[in-house]
N, C-alpha and C. Protein backbone atom coordinates (compact mmCIF):
# COMPACT_ATOMS: atom_id res chain seq x y z
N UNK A 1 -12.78 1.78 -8.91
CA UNK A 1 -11.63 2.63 -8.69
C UNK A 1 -10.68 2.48 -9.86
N UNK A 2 -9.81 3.76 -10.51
CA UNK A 2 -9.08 3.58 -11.63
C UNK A 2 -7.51 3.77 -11.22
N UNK A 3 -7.28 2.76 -10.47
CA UNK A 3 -5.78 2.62 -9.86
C UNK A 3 -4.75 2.62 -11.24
N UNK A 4 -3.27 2.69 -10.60
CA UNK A 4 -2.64 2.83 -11.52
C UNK A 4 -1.16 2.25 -10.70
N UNK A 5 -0.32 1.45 -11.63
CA UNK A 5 1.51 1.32 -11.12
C UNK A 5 2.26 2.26 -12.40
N UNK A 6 3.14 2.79 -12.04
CA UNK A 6 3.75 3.26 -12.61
C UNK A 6 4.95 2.49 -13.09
N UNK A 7 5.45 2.53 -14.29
CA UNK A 7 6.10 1.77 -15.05
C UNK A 7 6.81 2.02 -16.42
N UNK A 8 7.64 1.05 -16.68
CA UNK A 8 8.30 1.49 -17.92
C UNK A 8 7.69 0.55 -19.33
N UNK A 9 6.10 0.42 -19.47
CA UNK A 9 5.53 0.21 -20.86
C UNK A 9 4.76 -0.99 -20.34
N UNK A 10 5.39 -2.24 -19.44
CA UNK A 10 4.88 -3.31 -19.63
C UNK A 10 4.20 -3.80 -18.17
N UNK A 11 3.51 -4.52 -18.32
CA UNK A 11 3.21 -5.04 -16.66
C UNK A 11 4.51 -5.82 -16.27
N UNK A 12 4.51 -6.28 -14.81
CA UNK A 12 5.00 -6.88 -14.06
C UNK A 12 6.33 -5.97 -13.62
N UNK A 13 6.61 -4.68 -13.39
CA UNK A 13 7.64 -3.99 -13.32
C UNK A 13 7.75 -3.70 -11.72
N UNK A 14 8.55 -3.12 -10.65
CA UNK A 14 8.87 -3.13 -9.45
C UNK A 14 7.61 -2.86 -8.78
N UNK A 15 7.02 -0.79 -9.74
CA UNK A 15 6.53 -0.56 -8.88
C UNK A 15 4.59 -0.94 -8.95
N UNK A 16 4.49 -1.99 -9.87
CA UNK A 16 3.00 -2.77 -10.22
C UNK A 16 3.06 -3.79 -9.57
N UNK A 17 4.54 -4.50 -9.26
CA UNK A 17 4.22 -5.73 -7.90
C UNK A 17 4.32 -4.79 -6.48
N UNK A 18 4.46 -3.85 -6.45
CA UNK A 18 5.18 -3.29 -4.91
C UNK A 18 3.00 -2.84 -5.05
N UNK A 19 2.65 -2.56 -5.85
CA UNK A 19 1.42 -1.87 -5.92
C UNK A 19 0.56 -3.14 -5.63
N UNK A 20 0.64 -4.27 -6.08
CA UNK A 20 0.39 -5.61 -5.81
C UNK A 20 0.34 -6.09 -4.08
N UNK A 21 1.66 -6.21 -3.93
CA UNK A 21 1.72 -6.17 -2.32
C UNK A 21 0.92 -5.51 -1.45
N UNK A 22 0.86 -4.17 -2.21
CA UNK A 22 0.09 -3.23 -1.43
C UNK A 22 -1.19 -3.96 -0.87
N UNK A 23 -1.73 -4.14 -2.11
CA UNK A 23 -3.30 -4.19 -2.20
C UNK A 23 -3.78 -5.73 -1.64
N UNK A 24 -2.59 -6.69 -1.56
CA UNK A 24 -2.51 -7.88 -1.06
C UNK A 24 -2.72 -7.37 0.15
N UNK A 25 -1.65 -6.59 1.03
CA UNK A 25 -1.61 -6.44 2.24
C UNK A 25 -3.15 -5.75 3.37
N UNK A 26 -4.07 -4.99 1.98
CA UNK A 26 -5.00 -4.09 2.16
C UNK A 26 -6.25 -4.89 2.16
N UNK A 27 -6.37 -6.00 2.51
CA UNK A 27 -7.25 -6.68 2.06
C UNK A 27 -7.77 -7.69 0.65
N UNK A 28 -6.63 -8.24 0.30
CA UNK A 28 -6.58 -8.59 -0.84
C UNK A 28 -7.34 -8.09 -2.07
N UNK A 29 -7.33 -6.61 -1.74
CA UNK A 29 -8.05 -5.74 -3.24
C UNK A 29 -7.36 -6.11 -4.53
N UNK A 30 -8.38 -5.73 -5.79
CA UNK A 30 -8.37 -6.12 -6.73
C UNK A 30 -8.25 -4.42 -7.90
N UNK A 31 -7.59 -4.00 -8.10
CA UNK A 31 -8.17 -2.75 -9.03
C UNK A 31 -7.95 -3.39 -10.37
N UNK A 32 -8.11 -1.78 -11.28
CA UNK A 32 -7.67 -2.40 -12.64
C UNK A 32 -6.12 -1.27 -12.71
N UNK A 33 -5.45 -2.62 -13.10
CA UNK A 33 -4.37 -2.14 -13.74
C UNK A 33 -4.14 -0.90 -14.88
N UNK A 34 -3.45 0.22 -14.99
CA UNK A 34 -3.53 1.05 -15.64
C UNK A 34 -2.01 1.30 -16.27
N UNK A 35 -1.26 0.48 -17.07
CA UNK A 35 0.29 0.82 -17.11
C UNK A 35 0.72 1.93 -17.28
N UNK A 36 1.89 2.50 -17.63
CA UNK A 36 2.36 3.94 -18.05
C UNK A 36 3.62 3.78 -18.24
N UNK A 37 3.95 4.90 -19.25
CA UNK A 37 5.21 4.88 -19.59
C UNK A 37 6.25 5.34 -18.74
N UNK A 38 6.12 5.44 -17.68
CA UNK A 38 7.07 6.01 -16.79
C UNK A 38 6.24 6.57 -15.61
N UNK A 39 6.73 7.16 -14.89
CA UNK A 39 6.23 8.22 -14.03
C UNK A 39 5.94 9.18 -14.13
N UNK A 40 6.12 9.90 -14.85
CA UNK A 40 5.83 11.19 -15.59
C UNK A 40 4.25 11.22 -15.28
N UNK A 41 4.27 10.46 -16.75
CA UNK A 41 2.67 10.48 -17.52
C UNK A 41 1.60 9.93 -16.04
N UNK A 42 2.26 9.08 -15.01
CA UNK A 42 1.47 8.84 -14.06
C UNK A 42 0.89 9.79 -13.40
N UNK A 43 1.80 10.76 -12.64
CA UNK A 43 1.87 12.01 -11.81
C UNK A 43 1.02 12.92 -12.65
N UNK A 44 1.29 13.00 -14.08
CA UNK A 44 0.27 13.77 -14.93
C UNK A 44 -1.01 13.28 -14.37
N UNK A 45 -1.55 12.82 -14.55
CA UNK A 45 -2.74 11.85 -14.92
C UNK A 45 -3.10 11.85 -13.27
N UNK A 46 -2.69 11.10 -12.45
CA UNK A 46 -2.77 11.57 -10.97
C UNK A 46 -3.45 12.88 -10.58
N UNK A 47 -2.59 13.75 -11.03
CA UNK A 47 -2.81 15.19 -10.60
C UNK A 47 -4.11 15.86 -10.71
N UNK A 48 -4.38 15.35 -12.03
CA UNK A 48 -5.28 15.50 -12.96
C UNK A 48 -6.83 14.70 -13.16
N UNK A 49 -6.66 13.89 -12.03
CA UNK A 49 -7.70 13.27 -11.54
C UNK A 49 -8.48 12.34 -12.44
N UNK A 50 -7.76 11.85 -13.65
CA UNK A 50 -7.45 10.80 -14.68
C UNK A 50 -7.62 9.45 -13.93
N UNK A 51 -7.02 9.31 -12.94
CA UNK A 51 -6.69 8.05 -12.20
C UNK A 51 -6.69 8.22 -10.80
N UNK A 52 -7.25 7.16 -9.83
CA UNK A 52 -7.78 7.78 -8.66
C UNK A 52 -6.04 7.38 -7.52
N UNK A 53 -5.11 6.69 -8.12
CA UNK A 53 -4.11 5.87 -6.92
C UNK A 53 -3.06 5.56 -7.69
N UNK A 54 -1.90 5.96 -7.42
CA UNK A 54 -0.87 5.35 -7.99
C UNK A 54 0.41 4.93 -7.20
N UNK A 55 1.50 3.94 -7.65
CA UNK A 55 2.47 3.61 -6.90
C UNK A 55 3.63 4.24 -7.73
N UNK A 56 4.42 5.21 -7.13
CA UNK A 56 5.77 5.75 -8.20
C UNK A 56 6.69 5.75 -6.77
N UNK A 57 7.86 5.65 -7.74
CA UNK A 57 9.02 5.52 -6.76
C UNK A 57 9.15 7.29 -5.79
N UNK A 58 9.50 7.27 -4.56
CA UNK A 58 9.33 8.13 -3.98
C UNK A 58 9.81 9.68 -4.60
N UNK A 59 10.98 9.75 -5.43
CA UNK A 59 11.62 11.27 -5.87
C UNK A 59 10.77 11.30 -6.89
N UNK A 60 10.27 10.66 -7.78
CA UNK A 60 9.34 11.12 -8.64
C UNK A 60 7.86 11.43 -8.24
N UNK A 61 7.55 11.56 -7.09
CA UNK A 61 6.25 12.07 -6.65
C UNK A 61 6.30 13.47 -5.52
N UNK A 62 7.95 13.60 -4.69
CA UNK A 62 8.34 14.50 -4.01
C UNK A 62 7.61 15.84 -3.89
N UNK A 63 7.92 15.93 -5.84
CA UNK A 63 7.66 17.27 -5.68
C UNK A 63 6.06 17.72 -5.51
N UNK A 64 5.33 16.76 -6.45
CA UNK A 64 3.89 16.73 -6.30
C UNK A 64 3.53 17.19 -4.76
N UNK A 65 3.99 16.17 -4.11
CA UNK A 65 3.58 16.08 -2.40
C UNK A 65 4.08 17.54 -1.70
N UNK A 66 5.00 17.70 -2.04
CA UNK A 66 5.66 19.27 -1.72
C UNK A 66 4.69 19.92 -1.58
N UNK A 67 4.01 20.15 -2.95
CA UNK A 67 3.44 21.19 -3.70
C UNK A 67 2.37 20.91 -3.14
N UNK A 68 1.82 20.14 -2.49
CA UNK A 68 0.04 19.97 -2.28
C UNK A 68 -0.37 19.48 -3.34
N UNK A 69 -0.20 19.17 -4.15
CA UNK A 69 -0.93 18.60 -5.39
C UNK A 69 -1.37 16.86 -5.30
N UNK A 70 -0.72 16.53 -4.47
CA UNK A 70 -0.80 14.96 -4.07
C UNK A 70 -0.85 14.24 -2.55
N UNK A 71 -1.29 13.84 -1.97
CA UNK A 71 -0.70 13.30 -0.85
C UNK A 71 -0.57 12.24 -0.61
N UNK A 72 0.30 11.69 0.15
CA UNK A 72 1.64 10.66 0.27
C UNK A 72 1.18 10.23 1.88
N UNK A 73 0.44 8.79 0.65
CA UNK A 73 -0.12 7.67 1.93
C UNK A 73 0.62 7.31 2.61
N UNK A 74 1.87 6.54 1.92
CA UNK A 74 2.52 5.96 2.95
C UNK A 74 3.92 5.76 2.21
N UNK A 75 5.16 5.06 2.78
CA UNK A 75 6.30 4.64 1.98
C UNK A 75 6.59 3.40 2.22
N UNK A 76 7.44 2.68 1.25
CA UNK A 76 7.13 1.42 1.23
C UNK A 76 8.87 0.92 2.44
N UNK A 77 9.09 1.86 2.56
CA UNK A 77 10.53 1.87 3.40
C UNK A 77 10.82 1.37 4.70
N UNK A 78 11.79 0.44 5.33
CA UNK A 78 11.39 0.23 6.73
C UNK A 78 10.95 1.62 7.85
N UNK A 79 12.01 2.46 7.48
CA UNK A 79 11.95 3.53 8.18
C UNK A 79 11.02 5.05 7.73
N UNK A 80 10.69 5.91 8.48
CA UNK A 80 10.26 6.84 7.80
C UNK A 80 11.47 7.66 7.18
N UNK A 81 10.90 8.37 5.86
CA UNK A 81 11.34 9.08 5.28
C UNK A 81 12.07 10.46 5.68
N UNK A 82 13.48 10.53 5.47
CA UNK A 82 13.62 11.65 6.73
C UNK A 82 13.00 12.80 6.01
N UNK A 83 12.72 13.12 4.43
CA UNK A 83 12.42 14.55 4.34
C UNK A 83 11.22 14.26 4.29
N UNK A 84 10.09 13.47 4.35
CA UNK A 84 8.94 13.37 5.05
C UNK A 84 8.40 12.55 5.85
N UNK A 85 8.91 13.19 7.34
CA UNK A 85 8.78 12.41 8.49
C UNK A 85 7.32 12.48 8.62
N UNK A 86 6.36 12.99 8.18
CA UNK A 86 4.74 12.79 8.78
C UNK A 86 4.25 11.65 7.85
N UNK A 87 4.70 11.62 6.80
CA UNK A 87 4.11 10.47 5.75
C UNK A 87 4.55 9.06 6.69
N UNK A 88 3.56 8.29 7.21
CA UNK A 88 3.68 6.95 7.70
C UNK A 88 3.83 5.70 6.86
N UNK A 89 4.40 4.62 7.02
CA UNK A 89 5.17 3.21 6.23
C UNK A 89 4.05 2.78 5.89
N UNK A 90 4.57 1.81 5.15
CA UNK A 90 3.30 1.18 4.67
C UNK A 90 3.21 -0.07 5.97
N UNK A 91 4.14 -0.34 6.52
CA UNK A 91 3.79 -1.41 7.66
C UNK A 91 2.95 -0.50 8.99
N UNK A 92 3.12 1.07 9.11
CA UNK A 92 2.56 1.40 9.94
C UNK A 92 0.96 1.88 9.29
N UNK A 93 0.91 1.96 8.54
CA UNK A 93 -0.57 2.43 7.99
C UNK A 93 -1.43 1.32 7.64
N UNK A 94 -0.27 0.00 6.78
CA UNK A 94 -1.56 -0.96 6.20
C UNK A 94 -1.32 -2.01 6.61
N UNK A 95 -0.30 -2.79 6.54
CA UNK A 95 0.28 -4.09 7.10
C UNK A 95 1.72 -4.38 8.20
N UNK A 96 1.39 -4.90 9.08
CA UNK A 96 2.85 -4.58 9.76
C UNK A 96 3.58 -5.59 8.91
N UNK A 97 5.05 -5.21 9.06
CA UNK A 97 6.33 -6.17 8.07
C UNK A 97 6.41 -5.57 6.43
N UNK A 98 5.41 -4.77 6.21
CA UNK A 98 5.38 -4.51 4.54
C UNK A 98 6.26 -3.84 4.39
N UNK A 99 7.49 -3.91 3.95
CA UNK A 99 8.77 -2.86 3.89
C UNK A 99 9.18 -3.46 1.74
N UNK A 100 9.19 -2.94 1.27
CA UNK A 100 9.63 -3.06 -0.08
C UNK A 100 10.55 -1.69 -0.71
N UNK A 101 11.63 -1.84 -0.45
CA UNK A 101 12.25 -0.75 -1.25
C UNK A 101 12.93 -0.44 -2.21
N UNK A 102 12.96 0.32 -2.90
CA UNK A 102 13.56 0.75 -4.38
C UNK A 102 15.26 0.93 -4.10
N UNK A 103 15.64 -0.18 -4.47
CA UNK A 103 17.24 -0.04 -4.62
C UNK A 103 17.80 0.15 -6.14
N UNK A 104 19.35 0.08 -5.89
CA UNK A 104 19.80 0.38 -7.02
C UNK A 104 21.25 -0.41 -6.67
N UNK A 105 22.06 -1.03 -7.71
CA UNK A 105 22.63 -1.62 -7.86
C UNK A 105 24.25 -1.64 -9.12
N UNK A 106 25.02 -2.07 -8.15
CA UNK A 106 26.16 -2.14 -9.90
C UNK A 106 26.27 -3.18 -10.61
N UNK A 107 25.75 -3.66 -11.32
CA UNK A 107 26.26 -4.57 -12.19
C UNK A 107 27.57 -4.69 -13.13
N UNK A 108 28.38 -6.12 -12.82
CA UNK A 108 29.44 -6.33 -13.89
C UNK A 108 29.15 -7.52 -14.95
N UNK A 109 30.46 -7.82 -15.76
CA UNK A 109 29.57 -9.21 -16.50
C UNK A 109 29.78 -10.51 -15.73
N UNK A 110 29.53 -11.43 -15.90
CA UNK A 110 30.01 -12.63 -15.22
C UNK A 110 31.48 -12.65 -15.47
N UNK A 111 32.11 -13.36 -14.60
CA UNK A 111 33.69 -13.63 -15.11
C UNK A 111 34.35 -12.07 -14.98
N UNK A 112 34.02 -10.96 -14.40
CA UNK A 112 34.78 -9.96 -14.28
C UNK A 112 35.69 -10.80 -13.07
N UNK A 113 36.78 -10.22 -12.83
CA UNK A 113 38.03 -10.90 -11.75
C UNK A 113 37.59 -10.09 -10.64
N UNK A 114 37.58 -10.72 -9.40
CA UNK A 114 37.16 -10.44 -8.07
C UNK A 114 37.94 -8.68 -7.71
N UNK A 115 39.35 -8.78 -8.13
CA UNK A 115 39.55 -7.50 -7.56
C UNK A 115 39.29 -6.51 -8.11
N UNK A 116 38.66 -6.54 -9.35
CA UNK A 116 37.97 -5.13 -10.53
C UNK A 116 36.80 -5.11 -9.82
N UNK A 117 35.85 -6.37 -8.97
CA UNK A 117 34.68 -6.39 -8.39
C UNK A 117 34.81 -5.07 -7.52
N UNK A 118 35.58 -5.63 -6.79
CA UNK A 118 36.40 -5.03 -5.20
C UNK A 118 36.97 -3.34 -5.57
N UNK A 119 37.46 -3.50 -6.52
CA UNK A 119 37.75 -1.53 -6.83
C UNK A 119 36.71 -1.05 -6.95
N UNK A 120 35.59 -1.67 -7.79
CA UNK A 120 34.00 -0.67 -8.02
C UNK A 120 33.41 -0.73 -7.07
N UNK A 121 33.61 -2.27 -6.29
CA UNK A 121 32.43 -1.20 -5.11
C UNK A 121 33.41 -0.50 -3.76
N UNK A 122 34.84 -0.32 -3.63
CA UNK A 122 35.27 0.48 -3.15
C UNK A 122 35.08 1.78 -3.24
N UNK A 123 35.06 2.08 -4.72
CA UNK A 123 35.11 4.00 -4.71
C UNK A 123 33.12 4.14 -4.82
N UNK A 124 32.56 3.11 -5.31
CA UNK A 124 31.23 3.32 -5.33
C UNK A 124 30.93 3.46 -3.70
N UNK A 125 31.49 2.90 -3.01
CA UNK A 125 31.09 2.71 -1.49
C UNK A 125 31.92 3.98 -0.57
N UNK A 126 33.33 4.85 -1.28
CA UNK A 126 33.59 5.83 -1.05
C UNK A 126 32.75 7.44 -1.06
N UNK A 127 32.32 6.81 -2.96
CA UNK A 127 31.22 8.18 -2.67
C UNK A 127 30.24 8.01 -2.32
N UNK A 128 29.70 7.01 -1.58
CA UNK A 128 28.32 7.18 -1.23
C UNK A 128 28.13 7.75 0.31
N UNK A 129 29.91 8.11 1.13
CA UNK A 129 30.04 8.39 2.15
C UNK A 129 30.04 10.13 1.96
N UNK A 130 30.31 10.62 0.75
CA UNK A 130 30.70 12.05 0.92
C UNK A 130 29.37 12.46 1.11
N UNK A 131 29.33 13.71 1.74
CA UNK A 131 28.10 14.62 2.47
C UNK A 131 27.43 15.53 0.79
N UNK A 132 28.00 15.95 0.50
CA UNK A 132 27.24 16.68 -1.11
C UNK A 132 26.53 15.22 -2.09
N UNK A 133 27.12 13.86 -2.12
CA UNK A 133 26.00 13.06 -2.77
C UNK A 133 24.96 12.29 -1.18
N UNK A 134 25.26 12.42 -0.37
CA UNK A 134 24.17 11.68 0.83
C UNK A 134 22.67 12.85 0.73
N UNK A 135 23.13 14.33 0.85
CA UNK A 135 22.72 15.38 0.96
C UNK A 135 21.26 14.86 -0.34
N UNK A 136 21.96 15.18 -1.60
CA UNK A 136 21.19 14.79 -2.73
C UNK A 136 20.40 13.71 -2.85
N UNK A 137 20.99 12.31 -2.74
CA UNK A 137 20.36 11.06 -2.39
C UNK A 137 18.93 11.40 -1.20
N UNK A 138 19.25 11.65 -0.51
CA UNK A 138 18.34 11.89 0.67
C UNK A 138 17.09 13.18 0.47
N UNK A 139 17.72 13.90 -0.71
CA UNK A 139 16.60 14.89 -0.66
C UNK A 139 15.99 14.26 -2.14
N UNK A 140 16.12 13.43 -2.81
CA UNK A 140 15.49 12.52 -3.49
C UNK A 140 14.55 11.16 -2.99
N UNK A 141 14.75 11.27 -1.80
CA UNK A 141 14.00 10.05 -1.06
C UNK A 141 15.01 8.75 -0.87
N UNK A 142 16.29 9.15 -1.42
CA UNK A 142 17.22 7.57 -1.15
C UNK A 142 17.59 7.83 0.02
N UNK A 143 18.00 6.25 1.31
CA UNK A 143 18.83 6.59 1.73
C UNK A 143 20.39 5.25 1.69
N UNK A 144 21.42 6.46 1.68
CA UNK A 144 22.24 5.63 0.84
C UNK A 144 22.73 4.28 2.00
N UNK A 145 22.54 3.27 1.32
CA UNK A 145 22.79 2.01 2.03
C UNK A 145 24.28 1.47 3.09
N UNK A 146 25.61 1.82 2.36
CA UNK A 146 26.62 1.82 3.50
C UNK A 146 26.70 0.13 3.60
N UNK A 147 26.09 -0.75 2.22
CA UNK A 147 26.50 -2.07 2.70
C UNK A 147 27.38 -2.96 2.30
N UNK A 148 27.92 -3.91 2.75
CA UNK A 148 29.08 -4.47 2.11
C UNK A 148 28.67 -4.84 0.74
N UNK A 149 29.65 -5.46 -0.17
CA UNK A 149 29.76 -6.25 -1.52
C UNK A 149 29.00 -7.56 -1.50
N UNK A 150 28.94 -8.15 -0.68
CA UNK A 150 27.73 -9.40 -0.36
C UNK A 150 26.39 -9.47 0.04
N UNK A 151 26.54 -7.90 0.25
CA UNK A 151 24.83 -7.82 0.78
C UNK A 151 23.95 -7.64 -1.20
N UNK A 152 24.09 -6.96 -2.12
CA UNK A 152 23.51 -6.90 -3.06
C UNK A 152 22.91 -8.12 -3.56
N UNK A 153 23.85 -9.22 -3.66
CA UNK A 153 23.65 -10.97 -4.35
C UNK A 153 22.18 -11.02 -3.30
N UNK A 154 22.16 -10.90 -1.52
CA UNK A 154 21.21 -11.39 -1.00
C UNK A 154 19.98 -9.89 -1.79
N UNK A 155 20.36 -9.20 -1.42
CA UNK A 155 19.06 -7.80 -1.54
C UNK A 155 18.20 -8.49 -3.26
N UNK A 156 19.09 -8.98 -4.25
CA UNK A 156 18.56 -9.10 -5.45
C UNK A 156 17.75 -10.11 -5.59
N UNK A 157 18.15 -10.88 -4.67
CA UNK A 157 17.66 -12.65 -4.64
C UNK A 157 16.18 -12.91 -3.38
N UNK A 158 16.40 -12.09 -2.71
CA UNK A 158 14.93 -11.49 -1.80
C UNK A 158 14.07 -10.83 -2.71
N UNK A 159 14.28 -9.68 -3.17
CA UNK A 159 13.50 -9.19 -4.33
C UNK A 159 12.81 -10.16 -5.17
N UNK A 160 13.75 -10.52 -6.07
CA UNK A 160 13.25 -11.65 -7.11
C UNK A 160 12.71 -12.42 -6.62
N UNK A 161 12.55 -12.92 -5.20
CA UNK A 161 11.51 -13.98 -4.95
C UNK A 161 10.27 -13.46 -4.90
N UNK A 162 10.25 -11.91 -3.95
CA UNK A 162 9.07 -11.47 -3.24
C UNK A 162 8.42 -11.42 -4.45
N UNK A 163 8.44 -11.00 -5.74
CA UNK A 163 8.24 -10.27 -6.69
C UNK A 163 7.89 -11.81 -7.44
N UNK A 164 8.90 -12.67 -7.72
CA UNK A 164 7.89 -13.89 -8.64
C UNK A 164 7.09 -14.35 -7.74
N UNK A 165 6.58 -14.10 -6.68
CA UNK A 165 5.72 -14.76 -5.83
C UNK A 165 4.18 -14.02 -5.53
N UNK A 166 4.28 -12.70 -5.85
CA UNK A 166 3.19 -12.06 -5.99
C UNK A 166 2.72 -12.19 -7.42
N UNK A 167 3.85 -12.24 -8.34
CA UNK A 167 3.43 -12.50 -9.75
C UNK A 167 2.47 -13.18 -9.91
N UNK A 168 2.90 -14.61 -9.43
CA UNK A 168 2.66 -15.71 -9.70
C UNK A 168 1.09 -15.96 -9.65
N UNK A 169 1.32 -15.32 -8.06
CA UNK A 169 -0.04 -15.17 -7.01
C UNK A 169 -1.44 -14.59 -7.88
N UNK A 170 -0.46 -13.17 -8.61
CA UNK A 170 -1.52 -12.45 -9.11
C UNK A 170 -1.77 -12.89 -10.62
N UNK A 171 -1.35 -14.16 -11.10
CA UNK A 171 -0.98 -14.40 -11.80
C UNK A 171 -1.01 -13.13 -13.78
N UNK A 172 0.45 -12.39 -12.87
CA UNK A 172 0.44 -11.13 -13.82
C UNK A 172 2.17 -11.85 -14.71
N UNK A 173 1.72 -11.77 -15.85
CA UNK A 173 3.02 -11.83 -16.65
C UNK A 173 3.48 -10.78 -17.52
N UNK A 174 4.86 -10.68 -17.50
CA UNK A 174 5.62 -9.55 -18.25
C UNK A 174 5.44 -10.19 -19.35
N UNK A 175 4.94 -8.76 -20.26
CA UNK A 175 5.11 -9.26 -21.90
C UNK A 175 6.34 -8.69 -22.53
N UNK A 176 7.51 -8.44 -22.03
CA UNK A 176 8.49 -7.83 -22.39
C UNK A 176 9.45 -8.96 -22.46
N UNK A 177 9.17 -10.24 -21.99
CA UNK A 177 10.11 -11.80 -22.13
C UNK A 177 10.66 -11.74 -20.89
């Protein structure tokens, strides 16, 4: 089989361990790795029957799946997807508990002062309530989170484990340092 993660140049990137998990969860399958410069060139190549499986973050495959051109095993999300409620989780299709999702995050530098913290994620946490960006978010496959300023430190630090731990497992290293 000529599997594929989609990625930005190098191994070990979100969606080549989330593709990892997968295949952990699937019976501890083995494919061959196929990197890519993005998603783009994946979905190309996908479409195109170049490559038989790929893992891309959900809005970059949307439209494919829309279109019939692809279909959409599963999501790696606790919940189903509201703009595709028939596509089933990956805990309901392959493993129960497999939930891995694509977040996004603000970063400041160290030593920024707590209340410059506290203004960004106020108005960041303002617009993520208005109905014209939820609308968008959601018809991109996000859904917008609504969580406090302390939940990110835990969301980043769960990640980074799940993720050096399949690494490790699979023993796959980033050549990017």
């Amino acid at each position: 089989m000529r599997t594929s993660a989609a990625e930005q140049g190098a191994p070990a990137r979100s969606q080549h361990l989330t593709g990892e998990l997968l295949l952990r969860a699937a019976g501890d399958s083995r494919v061959n790795h196929v990197p890519y410069r993005g998603g783009r060139p994946l979905l190309q190549d996908l479409v195109g029957g170049v490559i038989d499986a790929g893992v891309v973050t959900f809005s970059a495959g949307a439209q494919q799946a829309r279109a019939g051109q692809l279909i959409a095993l599963a999501v790696t999300s606790a919940d189903l997807a509201p703009t595709f409620p028939d596509v089933p989780t990956a805990a309901q299709r392959i493993a129960p508990g497999l939930v891995q999702t694509t977040w996004m995050g603000l970063f400041v530098p160290k030593g920024t002062p707590d209340a410059i913290q506290m203004r960004i994620h106020t108005a960041a946490a303002s617009a993520l309530k208005e109905p014209a960006i939820i609308d968008r978010l959601r018809s991109l496959g996000f859904e917008p989170p609504g969580q406090d300023a302390a939940a990110l430190p835990k969301l980043f630090g769960s990640t980074t484990i799940t993720f050096r731990n399949i690494a490790t497992e699979r023993a796959i290293v980033s050549t990017d340092g």
